[in-house]
N, C-alpha and C. Protein backbone atom coordinates (compact mmCIF):
# COMPACT_ATOMS: atom_id res chain seq x y z
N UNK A 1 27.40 -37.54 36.19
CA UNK A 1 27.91 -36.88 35.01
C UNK A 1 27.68 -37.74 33.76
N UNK A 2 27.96 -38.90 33.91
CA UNK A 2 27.76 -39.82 32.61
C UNK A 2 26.14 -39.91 32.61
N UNK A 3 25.23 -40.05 33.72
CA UNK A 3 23.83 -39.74 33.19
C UNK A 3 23.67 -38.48 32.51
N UNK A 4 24.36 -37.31 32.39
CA UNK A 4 24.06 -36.13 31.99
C UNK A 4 24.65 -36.12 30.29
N UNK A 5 25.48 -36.39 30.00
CA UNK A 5 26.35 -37.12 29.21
C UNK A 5 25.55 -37.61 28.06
N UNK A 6 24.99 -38.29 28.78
CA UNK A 6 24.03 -39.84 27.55
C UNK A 6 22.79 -39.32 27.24
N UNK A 7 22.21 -38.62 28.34
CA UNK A 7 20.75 -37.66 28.16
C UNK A 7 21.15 -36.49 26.72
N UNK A 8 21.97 -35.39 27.51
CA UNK A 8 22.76 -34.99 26.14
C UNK A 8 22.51 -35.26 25.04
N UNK A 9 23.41 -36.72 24.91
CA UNK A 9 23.71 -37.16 23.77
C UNK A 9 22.50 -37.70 22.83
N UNK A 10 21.45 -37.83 23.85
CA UNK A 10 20.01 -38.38 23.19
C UNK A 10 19.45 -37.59 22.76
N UNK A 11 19.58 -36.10 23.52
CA UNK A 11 18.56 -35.19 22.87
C UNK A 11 19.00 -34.15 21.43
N UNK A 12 20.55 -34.95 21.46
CA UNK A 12 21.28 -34.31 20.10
C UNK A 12 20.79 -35.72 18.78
N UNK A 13 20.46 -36.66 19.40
CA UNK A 13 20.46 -37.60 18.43
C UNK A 13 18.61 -37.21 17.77
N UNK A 14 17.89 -37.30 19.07
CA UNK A 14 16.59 -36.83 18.26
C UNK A 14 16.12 -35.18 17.73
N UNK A 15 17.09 -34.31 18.16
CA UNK A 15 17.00 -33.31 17.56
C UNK A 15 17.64 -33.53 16.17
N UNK A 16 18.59 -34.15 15.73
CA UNK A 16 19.08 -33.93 14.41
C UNK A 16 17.88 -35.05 13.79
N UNK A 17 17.20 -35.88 14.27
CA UNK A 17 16.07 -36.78 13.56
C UNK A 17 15.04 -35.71 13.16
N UNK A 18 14.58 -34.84 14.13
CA UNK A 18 13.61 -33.91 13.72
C UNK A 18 14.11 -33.29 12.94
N UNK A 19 15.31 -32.69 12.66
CA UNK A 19 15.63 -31.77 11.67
C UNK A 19 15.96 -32.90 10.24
N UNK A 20 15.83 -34.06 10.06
CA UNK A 20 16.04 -34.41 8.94
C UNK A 20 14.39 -34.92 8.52
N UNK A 21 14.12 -34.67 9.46
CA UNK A 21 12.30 -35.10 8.88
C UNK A 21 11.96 -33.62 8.35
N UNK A 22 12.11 -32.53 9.19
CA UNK A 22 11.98 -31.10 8.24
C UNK A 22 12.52 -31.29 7.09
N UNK A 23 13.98 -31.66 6.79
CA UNK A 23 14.35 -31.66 5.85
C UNK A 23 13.84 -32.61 4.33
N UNK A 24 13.01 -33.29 4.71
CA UNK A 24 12.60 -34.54 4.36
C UNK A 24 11.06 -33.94 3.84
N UNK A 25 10.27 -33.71 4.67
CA UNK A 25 8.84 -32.73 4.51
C UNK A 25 9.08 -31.83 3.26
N UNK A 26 10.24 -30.82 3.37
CA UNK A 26 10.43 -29.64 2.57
C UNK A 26 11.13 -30.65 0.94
N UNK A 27 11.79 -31.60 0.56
CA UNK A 27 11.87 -32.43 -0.39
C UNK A 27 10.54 -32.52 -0.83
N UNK A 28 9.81 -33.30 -0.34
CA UNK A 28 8.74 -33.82 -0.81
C UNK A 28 8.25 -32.47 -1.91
N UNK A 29 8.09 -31.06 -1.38
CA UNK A 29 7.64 -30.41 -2.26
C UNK A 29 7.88 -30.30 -3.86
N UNK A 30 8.69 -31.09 -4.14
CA UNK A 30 9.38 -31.00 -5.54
C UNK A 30 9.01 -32.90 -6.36
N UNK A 31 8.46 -32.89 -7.62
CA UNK A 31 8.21 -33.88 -8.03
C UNK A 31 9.55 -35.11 -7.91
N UNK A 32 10.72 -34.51 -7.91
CA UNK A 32 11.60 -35.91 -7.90
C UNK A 32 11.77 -36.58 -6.96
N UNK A 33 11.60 -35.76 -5.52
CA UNK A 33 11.88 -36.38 -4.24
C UNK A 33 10.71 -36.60 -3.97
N UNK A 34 9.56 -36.46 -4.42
CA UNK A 34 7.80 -37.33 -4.05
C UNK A 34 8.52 -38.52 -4.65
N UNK A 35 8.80 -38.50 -5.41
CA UNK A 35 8.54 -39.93 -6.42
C UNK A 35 9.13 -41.06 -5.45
N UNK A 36 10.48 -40.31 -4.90
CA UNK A 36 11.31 -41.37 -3.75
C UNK A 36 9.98 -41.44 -2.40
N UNK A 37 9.60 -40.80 -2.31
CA UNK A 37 8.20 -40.92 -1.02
C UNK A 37 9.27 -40.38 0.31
N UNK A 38 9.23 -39.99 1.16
CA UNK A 38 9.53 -39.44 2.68
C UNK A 38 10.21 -40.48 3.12
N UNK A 39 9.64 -41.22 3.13
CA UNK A 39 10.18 -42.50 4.13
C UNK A 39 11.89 -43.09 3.09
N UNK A 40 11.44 -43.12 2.13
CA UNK A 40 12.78 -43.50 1.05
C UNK A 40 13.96 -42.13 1.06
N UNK A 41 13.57 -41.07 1.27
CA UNK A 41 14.23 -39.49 1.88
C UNK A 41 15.15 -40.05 2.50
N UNK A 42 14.10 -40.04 4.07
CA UNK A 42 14.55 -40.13 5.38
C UNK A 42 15.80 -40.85 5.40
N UNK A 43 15.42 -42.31 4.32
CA UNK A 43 16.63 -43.22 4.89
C UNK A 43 17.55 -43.36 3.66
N UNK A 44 17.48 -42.46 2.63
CA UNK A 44 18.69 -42.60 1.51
C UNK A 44 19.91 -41.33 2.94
N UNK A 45 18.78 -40.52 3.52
CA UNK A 45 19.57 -39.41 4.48
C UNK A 45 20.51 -39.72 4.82
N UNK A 46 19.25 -40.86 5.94
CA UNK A 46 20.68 -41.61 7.16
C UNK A 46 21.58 -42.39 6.76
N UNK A 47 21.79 -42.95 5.45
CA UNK A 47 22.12 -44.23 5.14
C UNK A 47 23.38 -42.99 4.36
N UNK A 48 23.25 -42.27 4.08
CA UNK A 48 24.67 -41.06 3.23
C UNK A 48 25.19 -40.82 4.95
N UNK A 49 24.35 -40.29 5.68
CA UNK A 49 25.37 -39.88 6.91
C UNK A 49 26.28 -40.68 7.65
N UNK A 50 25.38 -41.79 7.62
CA UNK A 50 26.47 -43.06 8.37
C UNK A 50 27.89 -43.51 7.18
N UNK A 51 28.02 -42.94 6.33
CA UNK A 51 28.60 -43.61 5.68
C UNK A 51 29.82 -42.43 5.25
N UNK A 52 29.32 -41.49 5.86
CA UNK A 52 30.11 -39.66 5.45
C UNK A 52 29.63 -39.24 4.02
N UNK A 53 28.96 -39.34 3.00
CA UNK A 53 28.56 -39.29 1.28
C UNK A 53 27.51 -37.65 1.74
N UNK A 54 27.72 -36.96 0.82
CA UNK A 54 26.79 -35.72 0.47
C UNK A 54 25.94 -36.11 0.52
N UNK A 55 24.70 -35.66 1.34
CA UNK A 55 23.03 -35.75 1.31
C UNK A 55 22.87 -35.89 -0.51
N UNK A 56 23.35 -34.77 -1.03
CA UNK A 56 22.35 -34.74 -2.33
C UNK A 56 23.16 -35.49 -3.28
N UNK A 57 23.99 -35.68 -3.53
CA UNK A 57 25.05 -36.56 -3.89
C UNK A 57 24.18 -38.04 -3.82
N UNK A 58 23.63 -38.50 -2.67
CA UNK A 58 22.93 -39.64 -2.49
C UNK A 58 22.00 -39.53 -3.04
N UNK A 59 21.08 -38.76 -2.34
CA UNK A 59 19.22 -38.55 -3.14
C UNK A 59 19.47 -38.27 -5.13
N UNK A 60 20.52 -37.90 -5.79
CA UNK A 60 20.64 -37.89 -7.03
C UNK A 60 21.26 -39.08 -7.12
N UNK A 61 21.05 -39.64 -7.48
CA UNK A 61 21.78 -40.82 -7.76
C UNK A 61 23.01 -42.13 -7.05
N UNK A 62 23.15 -41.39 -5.92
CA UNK A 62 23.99 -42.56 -5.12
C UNK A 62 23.83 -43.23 -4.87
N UNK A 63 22.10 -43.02 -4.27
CA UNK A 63 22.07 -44.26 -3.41
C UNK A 63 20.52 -44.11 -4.19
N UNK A 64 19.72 -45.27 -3.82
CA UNK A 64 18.04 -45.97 -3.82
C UNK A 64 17.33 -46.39 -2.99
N UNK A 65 16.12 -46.28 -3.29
CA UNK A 65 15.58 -46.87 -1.85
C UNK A 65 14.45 -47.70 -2.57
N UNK A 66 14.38 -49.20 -2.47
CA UNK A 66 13.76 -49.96 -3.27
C UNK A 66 13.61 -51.58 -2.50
N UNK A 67 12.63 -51.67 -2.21
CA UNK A 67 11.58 -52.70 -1.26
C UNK A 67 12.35 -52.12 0.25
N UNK A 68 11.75 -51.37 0.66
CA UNK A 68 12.12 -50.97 2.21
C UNK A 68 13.69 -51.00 2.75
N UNK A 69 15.02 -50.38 1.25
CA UNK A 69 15.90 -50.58 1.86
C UNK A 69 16.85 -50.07 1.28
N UNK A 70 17.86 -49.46 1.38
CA UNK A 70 18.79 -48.17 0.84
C UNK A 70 19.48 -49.61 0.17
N UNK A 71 19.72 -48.96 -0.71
CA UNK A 71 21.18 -49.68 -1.93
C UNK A 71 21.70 -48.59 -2.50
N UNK A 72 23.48 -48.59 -2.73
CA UNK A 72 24.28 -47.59 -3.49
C UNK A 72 24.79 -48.24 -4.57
N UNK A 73 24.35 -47.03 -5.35
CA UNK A 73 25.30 -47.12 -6.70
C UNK A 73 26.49 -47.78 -7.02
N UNK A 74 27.12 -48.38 -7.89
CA UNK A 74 28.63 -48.72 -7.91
C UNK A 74 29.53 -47.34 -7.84
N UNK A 75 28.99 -46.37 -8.79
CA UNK A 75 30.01 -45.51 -8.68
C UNK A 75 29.57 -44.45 -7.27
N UNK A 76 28.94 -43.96 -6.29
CA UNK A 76 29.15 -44.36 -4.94
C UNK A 76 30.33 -45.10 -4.10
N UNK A 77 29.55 -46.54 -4.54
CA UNK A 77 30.82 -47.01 -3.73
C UNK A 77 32.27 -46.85 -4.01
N UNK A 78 32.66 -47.01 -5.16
CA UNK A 78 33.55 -46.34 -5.33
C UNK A 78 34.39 -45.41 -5.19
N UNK A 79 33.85 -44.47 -5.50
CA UNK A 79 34.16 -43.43 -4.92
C UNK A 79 34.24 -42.81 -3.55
N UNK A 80 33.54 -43.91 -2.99
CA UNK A 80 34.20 -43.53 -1.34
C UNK A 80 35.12 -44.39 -0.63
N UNK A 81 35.39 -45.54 -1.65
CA UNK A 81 36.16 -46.44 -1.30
C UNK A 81 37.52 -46.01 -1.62
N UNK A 82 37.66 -44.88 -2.44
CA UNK A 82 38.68 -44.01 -3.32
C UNK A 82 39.07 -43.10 -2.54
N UNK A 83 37.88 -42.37 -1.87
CA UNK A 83 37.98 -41.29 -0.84
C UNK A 83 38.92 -41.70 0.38
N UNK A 84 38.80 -43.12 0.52
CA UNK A 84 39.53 -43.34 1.93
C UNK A 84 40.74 -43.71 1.52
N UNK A 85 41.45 -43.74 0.44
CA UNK A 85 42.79 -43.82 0.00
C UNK A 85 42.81 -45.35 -0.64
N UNK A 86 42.06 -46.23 -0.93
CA UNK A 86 41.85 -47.42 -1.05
C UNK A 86 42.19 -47.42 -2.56
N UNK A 87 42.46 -48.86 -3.32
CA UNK A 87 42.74 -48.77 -4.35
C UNK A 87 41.84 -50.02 -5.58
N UNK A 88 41.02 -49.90 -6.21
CA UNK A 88 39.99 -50.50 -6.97
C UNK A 88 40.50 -50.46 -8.45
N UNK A 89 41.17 -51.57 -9.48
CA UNK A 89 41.74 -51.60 -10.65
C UNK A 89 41.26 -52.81 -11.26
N UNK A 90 41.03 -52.57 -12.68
CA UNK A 90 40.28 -53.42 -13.96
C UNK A 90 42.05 -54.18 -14.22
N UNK A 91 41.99 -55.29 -13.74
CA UNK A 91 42.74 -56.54 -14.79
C UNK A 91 42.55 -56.16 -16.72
N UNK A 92 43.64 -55.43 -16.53
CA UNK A 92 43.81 -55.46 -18.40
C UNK A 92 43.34 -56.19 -19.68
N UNK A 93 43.26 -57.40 -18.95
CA UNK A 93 42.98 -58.98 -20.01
C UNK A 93 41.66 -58.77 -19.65
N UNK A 94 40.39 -58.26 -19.42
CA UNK A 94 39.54 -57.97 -19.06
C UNK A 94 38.84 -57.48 -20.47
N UNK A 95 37.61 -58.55 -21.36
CA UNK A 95 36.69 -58.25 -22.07
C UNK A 95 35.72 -57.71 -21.99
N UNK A 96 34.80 -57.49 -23.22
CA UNK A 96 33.49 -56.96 -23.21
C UNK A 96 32.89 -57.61 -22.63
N UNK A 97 32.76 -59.28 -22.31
CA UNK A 97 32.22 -60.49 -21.61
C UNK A 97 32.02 -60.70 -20.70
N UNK A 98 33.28 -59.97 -20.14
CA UNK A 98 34.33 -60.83 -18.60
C UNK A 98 35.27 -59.46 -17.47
N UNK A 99 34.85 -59.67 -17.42
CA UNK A 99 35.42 -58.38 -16.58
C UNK A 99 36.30 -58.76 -15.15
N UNK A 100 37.27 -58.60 -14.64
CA UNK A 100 37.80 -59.27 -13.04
C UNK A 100 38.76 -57.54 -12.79
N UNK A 101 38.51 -57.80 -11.55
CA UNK A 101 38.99 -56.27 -11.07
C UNK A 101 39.60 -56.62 -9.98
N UNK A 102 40.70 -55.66 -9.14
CA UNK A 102 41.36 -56.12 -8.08
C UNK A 102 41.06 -54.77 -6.99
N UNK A 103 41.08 -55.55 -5.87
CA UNK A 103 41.07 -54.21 -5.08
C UNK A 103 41.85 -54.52 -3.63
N UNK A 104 42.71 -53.30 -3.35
CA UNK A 104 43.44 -53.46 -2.64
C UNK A 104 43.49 -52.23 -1.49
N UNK A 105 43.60 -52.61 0.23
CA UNK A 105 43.02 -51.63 0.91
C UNK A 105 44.34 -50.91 1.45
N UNK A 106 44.51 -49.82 1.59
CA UNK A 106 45.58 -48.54 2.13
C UNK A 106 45.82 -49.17 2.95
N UNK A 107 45.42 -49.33 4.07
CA UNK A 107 45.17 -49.52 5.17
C UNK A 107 45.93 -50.90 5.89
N UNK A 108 45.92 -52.04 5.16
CA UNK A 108 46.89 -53.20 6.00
C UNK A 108 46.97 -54.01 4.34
N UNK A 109 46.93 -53.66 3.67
CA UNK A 109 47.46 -54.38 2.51
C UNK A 109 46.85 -55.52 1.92
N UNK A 110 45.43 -55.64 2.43
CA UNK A 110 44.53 -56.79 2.00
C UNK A 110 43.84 -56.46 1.04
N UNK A 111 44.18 -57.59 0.02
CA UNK A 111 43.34 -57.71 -1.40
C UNK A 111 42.19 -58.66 -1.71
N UNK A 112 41.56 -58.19 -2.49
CA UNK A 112 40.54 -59.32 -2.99
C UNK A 112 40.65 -59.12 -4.71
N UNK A 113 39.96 -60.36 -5.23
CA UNK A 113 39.35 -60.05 -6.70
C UNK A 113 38.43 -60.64 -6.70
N UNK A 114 37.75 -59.33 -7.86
CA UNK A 114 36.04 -60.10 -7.85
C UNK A 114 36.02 -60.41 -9.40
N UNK A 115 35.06 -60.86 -10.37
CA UNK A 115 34.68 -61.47 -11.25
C UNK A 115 33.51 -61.38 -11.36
N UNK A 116 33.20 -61.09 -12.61
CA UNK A 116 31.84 -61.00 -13.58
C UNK A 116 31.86 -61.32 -14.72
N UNK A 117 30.92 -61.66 -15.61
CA UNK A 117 30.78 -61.98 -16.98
C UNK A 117 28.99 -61.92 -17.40
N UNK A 118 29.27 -61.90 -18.51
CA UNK A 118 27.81 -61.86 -19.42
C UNK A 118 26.80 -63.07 -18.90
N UNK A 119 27.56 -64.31 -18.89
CA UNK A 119 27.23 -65.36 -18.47
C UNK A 119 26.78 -65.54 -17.19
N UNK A 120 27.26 -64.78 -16.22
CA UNK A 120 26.59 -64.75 -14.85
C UNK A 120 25.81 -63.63 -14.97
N UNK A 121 25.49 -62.72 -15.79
CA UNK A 121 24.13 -61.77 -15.78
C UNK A 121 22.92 -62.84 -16.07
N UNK A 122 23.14 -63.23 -17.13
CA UNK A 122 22.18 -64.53 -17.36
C UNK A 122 21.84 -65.55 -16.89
N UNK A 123 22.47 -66.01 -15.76
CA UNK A 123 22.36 -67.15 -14.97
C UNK A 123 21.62 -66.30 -13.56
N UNK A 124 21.88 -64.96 -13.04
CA UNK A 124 20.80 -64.21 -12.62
C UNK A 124 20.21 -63.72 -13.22
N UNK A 125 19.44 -63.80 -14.56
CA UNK A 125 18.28 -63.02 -14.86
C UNK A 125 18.61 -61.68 -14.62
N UNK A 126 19.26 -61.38 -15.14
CA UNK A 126 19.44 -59.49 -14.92
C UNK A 126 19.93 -59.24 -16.48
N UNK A 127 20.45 -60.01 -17.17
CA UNK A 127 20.88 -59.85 -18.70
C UNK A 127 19.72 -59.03 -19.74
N UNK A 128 19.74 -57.58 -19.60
CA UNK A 128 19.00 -57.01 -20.45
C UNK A 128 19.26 -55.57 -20.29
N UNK A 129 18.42 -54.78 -21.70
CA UNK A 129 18.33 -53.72 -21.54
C UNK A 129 19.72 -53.04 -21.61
N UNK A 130 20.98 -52.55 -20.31
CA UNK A 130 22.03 -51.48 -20.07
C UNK A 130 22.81 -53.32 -20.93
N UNK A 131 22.56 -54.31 -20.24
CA UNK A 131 23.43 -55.36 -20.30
C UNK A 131 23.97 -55.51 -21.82
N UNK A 132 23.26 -55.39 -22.73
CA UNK A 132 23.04 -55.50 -23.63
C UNK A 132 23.81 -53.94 -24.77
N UNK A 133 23.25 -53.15 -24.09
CA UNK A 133 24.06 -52.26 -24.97
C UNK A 133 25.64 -51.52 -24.31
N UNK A 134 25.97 -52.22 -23.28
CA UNK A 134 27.47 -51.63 -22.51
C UNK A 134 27.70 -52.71 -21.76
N UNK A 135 28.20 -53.82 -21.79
CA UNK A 135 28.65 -55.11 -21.23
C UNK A 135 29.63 -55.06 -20.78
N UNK A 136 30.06 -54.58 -20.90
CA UNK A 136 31.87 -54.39 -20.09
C UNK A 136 31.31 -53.79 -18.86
N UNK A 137 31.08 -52.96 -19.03
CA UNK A 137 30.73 -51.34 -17.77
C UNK A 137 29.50 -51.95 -16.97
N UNK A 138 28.67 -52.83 -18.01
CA UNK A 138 27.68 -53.20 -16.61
C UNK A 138 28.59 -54.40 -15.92
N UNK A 139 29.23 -55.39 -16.33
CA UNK A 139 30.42 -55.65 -15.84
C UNK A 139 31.03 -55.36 -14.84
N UNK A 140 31.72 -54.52 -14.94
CA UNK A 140 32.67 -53.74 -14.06
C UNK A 140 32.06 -53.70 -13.04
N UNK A 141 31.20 -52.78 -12.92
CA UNK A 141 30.40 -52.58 -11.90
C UNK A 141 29.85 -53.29 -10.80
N UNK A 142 29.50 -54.46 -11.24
CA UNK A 142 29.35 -55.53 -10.42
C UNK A 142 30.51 -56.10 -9.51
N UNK A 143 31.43 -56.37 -10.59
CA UNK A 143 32.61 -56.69 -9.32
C UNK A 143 33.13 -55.70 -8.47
N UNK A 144 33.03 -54.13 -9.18
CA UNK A 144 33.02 -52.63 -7.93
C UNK A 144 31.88 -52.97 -6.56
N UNK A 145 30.97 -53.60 -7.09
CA UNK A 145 30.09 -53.45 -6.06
C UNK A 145 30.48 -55.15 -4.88
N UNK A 146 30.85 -56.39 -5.80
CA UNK A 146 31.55 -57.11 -5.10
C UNK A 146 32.52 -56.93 -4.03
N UNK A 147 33.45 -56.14 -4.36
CA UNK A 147 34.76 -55.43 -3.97
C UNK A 147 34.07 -55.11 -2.52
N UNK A 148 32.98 -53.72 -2.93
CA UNK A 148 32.64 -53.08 -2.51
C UNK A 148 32.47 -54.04 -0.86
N UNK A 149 31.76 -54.64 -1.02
CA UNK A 149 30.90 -55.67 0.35
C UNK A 149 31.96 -56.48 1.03
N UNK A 150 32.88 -57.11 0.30
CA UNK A 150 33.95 -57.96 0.51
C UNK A 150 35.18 -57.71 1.16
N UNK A 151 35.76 -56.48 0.47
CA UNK A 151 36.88 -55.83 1.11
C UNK A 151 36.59 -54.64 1.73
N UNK A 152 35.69 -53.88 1.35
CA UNK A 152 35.53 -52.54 1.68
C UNK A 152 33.96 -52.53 2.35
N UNK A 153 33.77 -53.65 3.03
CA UNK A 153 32.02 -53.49 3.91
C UNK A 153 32.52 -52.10 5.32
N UNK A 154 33.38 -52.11 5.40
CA UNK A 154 33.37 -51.19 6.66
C UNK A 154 33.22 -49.42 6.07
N UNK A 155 33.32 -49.44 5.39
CA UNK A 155 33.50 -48.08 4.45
C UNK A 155 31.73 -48.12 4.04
N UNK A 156 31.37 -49.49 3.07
CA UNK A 156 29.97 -49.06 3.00
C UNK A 156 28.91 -49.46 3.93
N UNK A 157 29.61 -50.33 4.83
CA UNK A 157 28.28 -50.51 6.14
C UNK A 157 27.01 -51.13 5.25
């Protein structure tokens, strides 16, 4: 019975693969989802399913697929870190500069804080362009996405 079971369970796992490669084929027909290429499809797909996030929700903007490898948005993570009852808040004393955010999980009461500033965009070479004209918010974001890995990796895998 458990061989019957696991066979089953395999031929449900590569039937829903074939049906997301259909699904994936039929994208391509449209210039925005070429631009992502099939293979960047396929795995913004799997990378929303494992994680519970709307297929299109991801392919618009949630998530990316950039040197062979899904990355999500801050507001993504967020928002599913929100979804699971979790709690993500901007420290008040918090500048255009400097940004520190707290986040705290439903779940057993464990917190973290993360930290960003202008000064660490520039010390990674990322200081330009959004940095430059919304510094707070590109800010923020970073320590959302800190948060994100730190306290809340089981949510974004």
């Amino acid at each position: 019975m458990t061989i019957a079971l696991k066979q089953n369970s395999d031929e449900l796992v590569l039937q829903d693969i074939e049906n997301i490669q259909k699904l994936c084929s039929t994208l391509m027909k449209t210039p925005h989802y070429a631009k992502m290429g099939e293979v960047g499809v396929f795995a913004i797909l799997q990378k929303a399913r494992s994680v519970g996030m709307n297929p299109l929700e991801a392919l618009n903007g949630g998530m990316y697929f950039v040197q062979g490898k899904v990355e999500m948005q801050g507001q993504a993570m967020l928002a599913l870190i929100r979804s699971k009852g979790h709690s993500v808040s901007m420290d008040p004393k918090s500048t255009q500069t400097h940004v520190r955010m707290f986040g705290r999980r439903a779940d057993n009461g464990d917190t973290w804080t993360a930290e960003f500033s202008i000064e660490d965009a520039k010390r990674q070479g990322i200081y330009r362009n959004q940095w430059e004209k919304m510094p707070k918010v590109m800010c923020m974001w970073r320590c959302v996405s800190q948060l994100g890995r730190f306290l809340f990796s089981d949510i974004l895998k």
